[in-house]
PDB file of N, CA and C in Angstrom:
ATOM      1  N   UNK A   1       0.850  -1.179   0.000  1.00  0.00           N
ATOM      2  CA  UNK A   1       0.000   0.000   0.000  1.00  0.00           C
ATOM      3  C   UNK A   1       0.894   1.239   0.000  1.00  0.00           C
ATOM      4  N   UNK A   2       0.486   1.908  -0.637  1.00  0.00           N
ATOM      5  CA  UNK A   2       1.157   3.361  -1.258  1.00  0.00           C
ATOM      6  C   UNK A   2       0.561   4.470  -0.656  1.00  0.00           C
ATOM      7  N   UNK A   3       1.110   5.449   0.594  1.00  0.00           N
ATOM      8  CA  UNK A   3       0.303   6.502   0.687  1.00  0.00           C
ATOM      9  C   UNK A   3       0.918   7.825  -0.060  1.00  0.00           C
ATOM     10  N   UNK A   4      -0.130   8.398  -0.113  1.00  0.00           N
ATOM     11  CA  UNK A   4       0.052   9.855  -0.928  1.00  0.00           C
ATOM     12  C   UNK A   4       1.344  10.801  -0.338  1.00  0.00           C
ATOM     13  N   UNK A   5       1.897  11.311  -1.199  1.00  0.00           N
ATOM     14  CA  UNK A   5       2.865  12.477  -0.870  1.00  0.00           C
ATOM     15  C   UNK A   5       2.331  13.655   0.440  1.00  0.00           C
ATOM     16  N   UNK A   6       3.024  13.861   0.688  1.00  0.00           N
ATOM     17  CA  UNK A   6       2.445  15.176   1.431  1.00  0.00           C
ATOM     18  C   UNK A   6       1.927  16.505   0.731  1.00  0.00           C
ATOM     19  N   UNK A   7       0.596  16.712   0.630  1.00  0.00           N
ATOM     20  CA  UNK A   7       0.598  17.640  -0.302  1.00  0.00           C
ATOM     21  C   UNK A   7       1.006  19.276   0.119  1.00  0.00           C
ATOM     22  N   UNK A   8       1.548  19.420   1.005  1.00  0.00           N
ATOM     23  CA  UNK A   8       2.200  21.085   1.959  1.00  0.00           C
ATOM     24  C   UNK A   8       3.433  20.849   1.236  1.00  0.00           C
ATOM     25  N   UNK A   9       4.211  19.876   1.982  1.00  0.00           N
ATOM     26  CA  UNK A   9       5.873  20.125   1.195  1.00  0.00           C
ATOM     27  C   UNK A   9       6.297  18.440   0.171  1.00  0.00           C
ATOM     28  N   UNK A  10       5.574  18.090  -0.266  1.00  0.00           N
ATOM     29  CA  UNK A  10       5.527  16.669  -1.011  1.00  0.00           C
ATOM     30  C   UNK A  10       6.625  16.091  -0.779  1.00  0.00           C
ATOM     31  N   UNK A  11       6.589  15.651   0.609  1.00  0.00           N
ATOM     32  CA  UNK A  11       7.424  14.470   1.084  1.00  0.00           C
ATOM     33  C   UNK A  11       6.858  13.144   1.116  1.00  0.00           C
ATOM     34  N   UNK A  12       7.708  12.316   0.529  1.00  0.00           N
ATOM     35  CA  UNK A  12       7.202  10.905   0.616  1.00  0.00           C
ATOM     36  C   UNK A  12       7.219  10.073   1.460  1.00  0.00           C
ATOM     37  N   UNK A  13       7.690  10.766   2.743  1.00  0.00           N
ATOM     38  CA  UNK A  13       7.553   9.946   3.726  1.00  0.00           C
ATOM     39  C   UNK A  13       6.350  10.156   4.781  1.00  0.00           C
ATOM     40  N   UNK A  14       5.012   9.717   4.534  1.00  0.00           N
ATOM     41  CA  UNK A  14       4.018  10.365   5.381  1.00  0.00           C
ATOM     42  C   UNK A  14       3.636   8.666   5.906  1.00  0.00           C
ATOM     43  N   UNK A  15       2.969   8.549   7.034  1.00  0.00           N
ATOM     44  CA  UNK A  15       2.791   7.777   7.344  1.00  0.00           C
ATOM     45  C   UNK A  15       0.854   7.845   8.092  1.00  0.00           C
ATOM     46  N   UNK A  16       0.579   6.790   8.561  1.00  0.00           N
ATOM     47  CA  UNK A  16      -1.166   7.033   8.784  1.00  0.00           C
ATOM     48  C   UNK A  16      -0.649   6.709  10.366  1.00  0.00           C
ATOM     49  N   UNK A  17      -1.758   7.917  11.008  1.00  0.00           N
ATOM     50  CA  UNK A  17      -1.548   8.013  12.822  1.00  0.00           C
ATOM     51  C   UNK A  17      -3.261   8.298  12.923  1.00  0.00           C
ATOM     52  N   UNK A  18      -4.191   6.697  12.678  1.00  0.00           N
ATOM     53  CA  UNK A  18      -5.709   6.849  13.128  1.00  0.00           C
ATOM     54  C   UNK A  18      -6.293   6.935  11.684  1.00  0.00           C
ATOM     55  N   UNK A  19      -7.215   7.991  11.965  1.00  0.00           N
ATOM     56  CA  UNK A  19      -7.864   8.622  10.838  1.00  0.00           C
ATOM     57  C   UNK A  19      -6.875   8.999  10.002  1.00  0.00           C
ATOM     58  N   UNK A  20      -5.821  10.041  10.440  1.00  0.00           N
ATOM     59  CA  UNK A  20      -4.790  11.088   9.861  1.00  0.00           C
ATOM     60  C   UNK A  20      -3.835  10.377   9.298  1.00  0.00           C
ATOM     61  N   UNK A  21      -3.136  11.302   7.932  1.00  0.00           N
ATOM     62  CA  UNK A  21      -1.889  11.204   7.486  1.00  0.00           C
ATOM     63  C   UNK A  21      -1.320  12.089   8.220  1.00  0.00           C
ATOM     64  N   UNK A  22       0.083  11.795   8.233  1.00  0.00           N
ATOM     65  CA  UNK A  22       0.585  12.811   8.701  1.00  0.00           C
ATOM     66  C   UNK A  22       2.278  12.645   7.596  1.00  0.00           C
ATOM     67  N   UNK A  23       3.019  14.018   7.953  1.00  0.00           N
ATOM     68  CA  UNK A  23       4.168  14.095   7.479  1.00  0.00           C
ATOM     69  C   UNK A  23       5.405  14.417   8.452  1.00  0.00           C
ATOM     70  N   UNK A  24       6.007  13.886   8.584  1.00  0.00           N
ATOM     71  CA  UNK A  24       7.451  13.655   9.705  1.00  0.00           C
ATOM     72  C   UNK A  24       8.027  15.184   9.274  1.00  0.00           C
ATOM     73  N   UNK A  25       8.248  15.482   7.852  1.00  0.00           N
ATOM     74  CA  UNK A  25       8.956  16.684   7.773  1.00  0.00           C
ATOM     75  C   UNK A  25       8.578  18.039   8.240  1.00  0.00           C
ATOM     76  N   UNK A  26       7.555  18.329   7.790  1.00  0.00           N
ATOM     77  CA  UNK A  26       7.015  19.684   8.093  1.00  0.00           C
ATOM     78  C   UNK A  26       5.435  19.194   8.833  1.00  0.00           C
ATOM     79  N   UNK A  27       5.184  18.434   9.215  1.00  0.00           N
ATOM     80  CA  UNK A  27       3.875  17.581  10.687  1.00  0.00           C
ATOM     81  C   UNK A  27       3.057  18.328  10.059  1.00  0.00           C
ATOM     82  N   UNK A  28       2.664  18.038   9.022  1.00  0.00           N
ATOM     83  CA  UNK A  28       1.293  18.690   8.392  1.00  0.00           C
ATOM     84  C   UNK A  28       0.650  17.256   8.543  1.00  0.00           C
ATOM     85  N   UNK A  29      -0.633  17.407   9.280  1.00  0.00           N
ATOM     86  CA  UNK A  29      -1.747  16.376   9.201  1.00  0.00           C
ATOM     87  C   UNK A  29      -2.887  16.560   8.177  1.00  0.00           C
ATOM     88  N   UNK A  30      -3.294  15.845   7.813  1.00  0.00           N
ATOM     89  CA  UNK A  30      -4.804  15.582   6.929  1.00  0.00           C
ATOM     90  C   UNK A  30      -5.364  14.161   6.237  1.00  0.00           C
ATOM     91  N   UNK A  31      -6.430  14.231   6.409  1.00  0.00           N
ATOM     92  CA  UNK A  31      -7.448  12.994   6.151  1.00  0.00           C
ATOM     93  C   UNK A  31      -7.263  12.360   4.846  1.00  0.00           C
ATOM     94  N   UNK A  32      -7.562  10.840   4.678  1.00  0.00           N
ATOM     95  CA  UNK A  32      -7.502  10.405   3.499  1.00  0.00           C
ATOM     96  C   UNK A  32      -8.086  11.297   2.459  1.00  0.00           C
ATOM     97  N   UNK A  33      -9.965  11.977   3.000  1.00  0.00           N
ATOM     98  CA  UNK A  33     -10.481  12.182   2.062  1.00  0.00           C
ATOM     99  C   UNK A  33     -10.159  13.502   1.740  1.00  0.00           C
ATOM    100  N   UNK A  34      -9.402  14.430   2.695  1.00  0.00           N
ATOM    101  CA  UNK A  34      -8.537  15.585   2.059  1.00  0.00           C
ATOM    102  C   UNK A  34      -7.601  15.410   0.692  1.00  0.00           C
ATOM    103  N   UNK A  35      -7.220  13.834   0.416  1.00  0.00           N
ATOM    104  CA  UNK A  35      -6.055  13.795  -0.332  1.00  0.00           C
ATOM    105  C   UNK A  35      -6.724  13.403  -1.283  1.00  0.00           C
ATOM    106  N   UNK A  36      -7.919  13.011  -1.669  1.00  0.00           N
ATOM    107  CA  UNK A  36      -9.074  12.744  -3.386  1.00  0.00           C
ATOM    108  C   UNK A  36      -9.664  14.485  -3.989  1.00  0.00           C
ATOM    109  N   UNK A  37      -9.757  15.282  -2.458  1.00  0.00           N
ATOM    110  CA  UNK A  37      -9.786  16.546  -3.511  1.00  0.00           C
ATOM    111  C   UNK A  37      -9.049  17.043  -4.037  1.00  0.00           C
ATOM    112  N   UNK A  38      -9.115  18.127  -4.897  1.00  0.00           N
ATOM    113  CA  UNK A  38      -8.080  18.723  -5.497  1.00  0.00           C
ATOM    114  C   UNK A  38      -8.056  20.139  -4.930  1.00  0.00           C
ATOM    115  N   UNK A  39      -6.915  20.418  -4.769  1.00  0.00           N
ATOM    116  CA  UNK A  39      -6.200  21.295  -3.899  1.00  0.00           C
ATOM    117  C   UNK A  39      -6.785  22.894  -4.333  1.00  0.00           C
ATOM    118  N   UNK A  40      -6.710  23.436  -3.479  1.00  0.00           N
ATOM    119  CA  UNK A  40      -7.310  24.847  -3.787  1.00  0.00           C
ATOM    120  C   UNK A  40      -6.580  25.660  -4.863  1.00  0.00           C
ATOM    121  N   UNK A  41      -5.348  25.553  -4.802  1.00  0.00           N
ATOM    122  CA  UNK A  41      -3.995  25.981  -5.446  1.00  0.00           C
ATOM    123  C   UNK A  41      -3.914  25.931  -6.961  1.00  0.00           C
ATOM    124  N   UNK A  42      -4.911  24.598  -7.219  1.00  0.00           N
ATOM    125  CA  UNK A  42      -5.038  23.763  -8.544  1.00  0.00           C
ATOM    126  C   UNK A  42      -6.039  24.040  -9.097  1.00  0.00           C
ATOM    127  N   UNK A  43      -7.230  24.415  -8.306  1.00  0.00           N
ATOM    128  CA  UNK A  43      -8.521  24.947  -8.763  1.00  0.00           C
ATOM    129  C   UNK A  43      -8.617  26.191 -10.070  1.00  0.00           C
ATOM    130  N   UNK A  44      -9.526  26.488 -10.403  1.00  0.00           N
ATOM    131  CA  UNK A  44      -9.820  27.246 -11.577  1.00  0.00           C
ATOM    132  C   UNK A  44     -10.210  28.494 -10.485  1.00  0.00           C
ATOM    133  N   UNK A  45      -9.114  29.770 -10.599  1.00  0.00           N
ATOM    134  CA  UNK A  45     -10.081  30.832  -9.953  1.00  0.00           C
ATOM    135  C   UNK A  45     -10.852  31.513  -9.819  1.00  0.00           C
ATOM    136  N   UNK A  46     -11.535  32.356  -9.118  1.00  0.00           N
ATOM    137  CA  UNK A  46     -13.712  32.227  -8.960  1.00  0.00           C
ATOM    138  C   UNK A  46     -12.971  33.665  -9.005  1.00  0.00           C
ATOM    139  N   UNK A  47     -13.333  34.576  -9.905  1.00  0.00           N
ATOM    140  CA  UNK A  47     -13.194  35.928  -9.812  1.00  0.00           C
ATOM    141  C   UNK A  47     -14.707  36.264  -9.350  1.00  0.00           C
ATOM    142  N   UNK A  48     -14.904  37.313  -8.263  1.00  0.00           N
ATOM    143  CA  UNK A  48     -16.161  37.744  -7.775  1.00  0.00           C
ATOM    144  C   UNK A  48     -16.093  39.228  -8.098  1.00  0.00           C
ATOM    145  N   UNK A  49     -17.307  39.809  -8.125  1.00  0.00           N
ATOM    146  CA  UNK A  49     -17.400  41.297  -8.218  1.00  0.00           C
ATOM    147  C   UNK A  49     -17.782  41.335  -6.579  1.00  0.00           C
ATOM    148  N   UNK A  50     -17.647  42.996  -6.511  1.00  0.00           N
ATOM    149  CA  UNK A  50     -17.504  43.297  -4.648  1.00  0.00           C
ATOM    150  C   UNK A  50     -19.444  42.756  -4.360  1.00  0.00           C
ATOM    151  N   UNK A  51     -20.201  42.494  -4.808  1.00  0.00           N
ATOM    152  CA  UNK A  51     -21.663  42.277  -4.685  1.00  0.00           C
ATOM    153  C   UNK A  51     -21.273  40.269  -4.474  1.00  0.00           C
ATOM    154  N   UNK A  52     -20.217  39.484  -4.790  1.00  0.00           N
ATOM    155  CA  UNK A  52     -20.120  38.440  -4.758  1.00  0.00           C
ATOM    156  C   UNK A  52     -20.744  37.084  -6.432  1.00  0.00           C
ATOM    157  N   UNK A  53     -20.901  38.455  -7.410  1.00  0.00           N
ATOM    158  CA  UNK A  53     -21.087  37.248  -8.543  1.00  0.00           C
ATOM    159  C   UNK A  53     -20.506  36.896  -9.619  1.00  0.00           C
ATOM    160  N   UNK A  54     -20.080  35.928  -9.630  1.00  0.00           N
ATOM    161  CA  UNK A  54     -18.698  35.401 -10.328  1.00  0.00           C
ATOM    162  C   UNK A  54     -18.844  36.122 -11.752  1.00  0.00           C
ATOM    163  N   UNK A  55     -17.349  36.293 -11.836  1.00  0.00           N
ATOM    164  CA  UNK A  55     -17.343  37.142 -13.614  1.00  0.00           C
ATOM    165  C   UNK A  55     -16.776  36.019 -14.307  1.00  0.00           C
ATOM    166  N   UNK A  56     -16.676  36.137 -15.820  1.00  0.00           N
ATOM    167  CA  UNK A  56     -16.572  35.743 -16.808  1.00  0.00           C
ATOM    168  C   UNK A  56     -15.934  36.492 -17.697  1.00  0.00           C
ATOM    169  N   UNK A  57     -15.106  35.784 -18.370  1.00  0.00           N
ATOM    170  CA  UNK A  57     -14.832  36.634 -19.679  1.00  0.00           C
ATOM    171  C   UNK A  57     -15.755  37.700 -20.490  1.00  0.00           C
ATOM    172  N   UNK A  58     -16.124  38.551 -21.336  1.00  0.00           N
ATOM    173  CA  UNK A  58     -17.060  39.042 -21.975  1.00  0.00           C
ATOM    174  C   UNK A  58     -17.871  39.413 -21.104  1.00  0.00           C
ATOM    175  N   UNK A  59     -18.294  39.443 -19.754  1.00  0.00           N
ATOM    176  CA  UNK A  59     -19.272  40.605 -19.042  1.00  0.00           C
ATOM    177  C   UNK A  59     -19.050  42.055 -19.054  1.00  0.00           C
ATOM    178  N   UNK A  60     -19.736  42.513 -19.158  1.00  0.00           N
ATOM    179  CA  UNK A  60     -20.222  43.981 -18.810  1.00  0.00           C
ATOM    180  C   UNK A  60     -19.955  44.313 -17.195  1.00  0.00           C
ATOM    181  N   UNK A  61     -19.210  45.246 -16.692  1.00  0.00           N
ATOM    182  CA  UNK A  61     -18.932  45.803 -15.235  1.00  0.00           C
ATOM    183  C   UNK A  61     -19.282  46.806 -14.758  1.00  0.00           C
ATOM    184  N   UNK A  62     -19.522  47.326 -14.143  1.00  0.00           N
ATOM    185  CA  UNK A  62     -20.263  49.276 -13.693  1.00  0.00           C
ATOM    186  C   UNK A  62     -19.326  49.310 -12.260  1.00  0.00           C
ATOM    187  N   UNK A  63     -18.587  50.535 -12.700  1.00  0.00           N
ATOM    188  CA  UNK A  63     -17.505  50.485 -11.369  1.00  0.00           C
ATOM    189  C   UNK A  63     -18.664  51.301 -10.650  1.00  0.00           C
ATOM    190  N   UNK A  64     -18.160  50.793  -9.051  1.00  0.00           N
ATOM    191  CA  UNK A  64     -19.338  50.967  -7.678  1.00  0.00           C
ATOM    192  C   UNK A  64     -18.961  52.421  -6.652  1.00  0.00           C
ATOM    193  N   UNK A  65     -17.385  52.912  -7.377  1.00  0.00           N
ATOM    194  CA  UNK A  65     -17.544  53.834  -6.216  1.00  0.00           C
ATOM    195  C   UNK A  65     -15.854  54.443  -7.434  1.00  0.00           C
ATOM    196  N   UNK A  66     -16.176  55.867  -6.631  1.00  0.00           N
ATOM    197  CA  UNK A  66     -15.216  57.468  -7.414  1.00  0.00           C
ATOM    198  C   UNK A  66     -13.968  56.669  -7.551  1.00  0.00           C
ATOM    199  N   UNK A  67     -12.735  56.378  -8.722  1.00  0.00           N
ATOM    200  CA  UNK A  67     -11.787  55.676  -8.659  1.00  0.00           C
ATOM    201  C   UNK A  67     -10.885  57.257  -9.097  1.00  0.00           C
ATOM    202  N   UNK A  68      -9.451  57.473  -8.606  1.00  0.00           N
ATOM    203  CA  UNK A  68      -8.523  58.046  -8.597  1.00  0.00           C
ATOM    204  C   UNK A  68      -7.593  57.551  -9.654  1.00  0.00           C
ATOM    205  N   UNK A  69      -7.362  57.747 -10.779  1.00  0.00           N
ATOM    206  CA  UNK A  69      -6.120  57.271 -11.575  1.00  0.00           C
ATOM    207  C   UNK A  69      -4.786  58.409 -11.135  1.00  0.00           C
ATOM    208  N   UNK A  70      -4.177  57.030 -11.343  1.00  0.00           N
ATOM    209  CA  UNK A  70      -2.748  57.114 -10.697  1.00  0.00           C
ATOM    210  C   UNK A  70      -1.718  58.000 -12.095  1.00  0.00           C
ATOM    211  N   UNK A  71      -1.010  58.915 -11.686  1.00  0.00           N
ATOM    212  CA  UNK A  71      -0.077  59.507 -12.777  1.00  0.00           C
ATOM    213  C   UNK A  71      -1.277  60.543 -13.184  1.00  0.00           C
ATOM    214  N   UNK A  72      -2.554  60.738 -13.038  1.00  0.00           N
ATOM    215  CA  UNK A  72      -3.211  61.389 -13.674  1.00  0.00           C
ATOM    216  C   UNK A  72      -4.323  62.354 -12.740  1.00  0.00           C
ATOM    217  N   UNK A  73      -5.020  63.422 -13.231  1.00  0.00           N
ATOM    218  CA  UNK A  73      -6.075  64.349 -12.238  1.00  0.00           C
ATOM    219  C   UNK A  73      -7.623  64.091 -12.738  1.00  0.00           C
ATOM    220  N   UNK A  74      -7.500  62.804 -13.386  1.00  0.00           N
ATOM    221  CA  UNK A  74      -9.181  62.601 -13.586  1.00  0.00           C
ATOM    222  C   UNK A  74      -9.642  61.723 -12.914  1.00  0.00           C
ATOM    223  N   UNK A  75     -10.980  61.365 -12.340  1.00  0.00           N
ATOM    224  CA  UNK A  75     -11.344  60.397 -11.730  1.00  0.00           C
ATOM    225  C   UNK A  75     -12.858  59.742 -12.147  1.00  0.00           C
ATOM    226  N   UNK A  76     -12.581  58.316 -12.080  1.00  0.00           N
ATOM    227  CA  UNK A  76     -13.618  57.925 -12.873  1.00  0.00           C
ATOM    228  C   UNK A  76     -14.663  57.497 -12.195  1.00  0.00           C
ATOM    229  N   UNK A  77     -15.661  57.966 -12.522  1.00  0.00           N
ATOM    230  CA  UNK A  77     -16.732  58.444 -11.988  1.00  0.00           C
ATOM    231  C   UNK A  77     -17.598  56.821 -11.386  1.00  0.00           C
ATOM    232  N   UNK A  78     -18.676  56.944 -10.646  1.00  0.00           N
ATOM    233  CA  UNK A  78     -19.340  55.817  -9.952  1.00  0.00           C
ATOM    234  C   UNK A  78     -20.296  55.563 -11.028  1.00  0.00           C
ATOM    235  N   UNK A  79     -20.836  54.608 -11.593  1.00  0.00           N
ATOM    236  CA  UNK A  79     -21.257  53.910 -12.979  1.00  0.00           C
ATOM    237  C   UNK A  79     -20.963  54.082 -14.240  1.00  0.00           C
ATOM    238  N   UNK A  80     -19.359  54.424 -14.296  1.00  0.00           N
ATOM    239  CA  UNK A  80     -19.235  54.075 -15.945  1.00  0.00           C
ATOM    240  C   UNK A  80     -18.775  52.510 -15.876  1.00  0.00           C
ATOM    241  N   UNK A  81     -19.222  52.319 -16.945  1.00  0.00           N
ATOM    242  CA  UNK A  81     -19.743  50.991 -17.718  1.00  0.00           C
ATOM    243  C   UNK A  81     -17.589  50.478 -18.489  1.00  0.00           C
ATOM    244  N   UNK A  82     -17.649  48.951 -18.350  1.00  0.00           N
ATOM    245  CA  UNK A  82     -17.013  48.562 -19.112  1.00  0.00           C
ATOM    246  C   UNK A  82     -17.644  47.495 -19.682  1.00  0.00           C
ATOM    247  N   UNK A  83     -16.827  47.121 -20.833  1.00  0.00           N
ATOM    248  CA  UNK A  83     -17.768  46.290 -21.440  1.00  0.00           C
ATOM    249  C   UNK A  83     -16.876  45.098 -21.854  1.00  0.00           C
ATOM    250  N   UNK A  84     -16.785  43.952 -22.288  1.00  0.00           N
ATOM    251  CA  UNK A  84     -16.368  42.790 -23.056  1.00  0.00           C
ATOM    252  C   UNK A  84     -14.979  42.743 -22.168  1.00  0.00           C
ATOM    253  N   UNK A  85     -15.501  42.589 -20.536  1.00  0.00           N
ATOM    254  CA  UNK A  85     -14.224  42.459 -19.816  1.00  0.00           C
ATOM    255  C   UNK A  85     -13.187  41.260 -20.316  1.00  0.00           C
ATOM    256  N   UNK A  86     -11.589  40.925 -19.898  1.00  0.00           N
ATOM    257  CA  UNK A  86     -11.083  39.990 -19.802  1.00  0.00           C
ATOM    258  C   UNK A  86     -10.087  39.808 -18.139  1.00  0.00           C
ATOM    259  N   UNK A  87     -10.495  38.621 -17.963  1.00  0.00           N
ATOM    260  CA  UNK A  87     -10.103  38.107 -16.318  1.00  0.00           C
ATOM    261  C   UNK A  87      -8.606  38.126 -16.076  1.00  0.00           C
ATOM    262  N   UNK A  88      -8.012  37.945 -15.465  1.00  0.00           N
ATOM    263  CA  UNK A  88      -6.267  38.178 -15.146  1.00  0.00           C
ATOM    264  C   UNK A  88      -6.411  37.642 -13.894  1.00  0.00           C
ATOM    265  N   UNK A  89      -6.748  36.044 -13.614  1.00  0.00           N
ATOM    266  CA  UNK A  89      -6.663  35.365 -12.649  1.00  0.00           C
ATOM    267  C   UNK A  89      -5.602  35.155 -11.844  1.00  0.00           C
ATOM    268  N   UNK A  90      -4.537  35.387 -12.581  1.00  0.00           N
ATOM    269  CA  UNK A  90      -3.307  34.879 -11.639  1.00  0.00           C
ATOM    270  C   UNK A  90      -2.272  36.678 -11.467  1.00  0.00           C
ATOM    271  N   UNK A  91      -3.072  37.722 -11.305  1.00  0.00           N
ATOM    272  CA  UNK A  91      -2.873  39.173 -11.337  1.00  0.00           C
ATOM    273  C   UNK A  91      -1.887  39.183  -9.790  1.00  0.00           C
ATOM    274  N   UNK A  92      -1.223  39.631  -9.618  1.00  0.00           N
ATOM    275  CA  UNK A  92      -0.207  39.938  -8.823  1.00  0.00           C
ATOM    276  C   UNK A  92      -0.129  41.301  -7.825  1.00  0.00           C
ATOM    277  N   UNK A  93      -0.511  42.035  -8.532  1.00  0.00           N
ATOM    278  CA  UNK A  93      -1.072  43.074  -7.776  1.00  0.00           C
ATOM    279  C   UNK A  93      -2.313  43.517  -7.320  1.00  0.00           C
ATOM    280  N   UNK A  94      -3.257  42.598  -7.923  1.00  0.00           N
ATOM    281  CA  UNK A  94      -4.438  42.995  -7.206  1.00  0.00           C
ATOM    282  C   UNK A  94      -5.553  42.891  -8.544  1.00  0.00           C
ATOM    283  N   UNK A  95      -5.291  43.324  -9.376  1.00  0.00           N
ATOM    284  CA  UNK A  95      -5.799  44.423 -10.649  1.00  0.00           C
ATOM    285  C   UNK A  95      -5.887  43.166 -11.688  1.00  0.00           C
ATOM    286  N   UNK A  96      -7.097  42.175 -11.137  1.00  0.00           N
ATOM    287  CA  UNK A  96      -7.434  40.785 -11.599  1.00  0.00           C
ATOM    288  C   UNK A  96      -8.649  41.024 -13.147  1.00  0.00           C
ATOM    289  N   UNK A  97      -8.661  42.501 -13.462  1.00  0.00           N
ATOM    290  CA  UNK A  97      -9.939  42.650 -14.514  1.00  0.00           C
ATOM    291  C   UNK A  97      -9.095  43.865 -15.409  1.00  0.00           C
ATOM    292  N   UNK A  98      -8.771  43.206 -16.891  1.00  0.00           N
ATOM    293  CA  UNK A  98      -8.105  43.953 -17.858  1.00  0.00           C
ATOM    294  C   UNK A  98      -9.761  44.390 -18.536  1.00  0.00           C
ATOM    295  N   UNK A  99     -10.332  45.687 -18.975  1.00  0.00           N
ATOM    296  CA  UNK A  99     -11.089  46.127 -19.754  1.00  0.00           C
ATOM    297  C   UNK A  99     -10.876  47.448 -20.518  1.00  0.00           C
ATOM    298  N   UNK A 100     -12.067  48.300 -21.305  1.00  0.00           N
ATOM    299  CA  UNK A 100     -11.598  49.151 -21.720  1.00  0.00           C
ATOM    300  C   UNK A 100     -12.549  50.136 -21.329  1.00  0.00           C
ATOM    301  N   UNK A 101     -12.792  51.002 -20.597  1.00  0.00           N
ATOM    302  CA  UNK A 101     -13.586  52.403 -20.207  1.00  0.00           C
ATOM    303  C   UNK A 101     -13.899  53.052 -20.901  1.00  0.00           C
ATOM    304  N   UNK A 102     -15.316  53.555 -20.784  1.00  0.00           N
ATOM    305  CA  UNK A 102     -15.928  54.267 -21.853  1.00  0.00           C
ATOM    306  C   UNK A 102     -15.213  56.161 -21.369  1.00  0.00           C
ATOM    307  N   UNK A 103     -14.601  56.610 -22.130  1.00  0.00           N
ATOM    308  CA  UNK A 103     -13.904  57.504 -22.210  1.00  0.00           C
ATOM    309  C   UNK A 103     -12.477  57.668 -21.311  1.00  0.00           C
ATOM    310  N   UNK A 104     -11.990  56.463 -20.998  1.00  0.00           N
ATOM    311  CA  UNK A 104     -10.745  56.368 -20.196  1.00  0.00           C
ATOM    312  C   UNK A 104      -9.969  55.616 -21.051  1.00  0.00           C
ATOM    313  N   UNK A 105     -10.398  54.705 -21.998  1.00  0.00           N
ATOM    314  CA  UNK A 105      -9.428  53.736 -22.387  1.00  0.00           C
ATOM    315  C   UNK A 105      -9.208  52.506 -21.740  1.00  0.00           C
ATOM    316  N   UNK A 106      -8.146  52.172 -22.228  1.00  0.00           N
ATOM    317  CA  UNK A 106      -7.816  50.617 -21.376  1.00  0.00           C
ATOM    318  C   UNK A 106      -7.037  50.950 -20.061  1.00  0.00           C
ATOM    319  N   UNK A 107      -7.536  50.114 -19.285  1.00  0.00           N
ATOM    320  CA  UNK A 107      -7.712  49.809 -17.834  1.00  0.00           C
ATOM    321  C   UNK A 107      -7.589  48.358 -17.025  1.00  0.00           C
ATOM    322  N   UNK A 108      -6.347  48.696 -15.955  1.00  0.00           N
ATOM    323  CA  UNK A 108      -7.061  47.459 -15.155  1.00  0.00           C
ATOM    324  C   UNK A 108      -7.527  47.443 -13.841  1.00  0.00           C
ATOM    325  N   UNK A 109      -8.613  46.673 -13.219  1.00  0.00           N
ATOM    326  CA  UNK A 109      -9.182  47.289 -12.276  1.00  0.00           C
ATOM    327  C   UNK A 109      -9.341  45.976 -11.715  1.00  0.00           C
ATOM    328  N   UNK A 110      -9.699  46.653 -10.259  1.00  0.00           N
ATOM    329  CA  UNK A 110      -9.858  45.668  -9.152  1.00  0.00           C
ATOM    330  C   UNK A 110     -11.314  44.652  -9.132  1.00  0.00           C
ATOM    331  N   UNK A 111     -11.810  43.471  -8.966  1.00  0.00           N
ATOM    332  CA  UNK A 111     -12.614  42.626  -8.485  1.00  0.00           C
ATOM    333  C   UNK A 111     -13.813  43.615  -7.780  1.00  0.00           C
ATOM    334  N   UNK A 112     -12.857  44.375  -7.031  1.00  0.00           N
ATOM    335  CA  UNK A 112     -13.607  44.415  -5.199  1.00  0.00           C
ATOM    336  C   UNK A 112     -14.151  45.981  -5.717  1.00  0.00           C
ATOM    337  N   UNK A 113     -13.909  46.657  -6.645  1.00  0.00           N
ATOM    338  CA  UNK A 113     -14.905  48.128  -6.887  1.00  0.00           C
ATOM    339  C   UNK A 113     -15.602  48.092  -7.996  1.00  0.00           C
ATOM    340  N   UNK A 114     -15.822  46.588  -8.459  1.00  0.00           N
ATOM    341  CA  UNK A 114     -16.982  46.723  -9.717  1.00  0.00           C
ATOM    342  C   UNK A 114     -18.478  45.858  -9.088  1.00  0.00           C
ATOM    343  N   UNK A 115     -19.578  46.040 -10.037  1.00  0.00           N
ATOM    344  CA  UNK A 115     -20.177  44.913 -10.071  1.00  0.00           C
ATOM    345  C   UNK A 115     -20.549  44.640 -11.611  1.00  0.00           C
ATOM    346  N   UNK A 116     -21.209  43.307 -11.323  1.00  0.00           N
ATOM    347  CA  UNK A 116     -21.798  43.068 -12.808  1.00  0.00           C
ATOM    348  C   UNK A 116     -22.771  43.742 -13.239  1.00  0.00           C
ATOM    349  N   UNK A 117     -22.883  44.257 -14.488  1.00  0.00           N
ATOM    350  CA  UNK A 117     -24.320  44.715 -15.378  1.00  0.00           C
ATOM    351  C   UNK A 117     -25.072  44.082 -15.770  1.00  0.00           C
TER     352      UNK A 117
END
């Protein structure tokens, strides 16, 4: 019988203590049936608007509150509209929604100050 790697630091030396796996190296414990899901890490990411409903490629967005552009003295106002968004799931700074603003141009903007249209 073969148990699973450790999935924290994938050491192969884990051994079963009861219910639990466990790992000698870094004592991360978890359940067999922890080790048939698939890891959060691996998952497909759930982009939400700040209202909580998942976006998609090609939605329509209405930013929710006065945004400040940076380098610049205009600010974009509470319901202008973007349209034929694209997602940037694995975004690094924050700024997970590439679109284009109706009189701003292209833009990238945060999850957490839009909602869907």
């Amino acid at each position: 019988m073969s148990l699973p790697n450790c999935p924290k630091c994938a050491a192969e030396y884990t051994y079963e203590d009861g219910a639990l796996l466990v790992c000698p190296m870094c004592a991360h414990e978890w359940s067999a049936a922890e080790t048939d899901a698939v890891p959060a890490d691996e998952q497909d990411a759930v982009i939400r608007d700040a209202v909580g409903n998942e976006l998609k490629d090609g939605d329509a967005v209405t930013v929710i509150k006065d945004l400040k552009v940076k380098g610049s003295s205009t600010v974009i106002k509470v319901g202008t509209k973007a349209k034929s968004i694209r997602l940037l799931p694995d975004a690094t700074d924050g700024h997970d929604i590439d679109c284009k603003l109706d009189g701003y141009g292209p833009m990238k903007l945060k999850s957490s100050v839009v909602k869907k249209a």
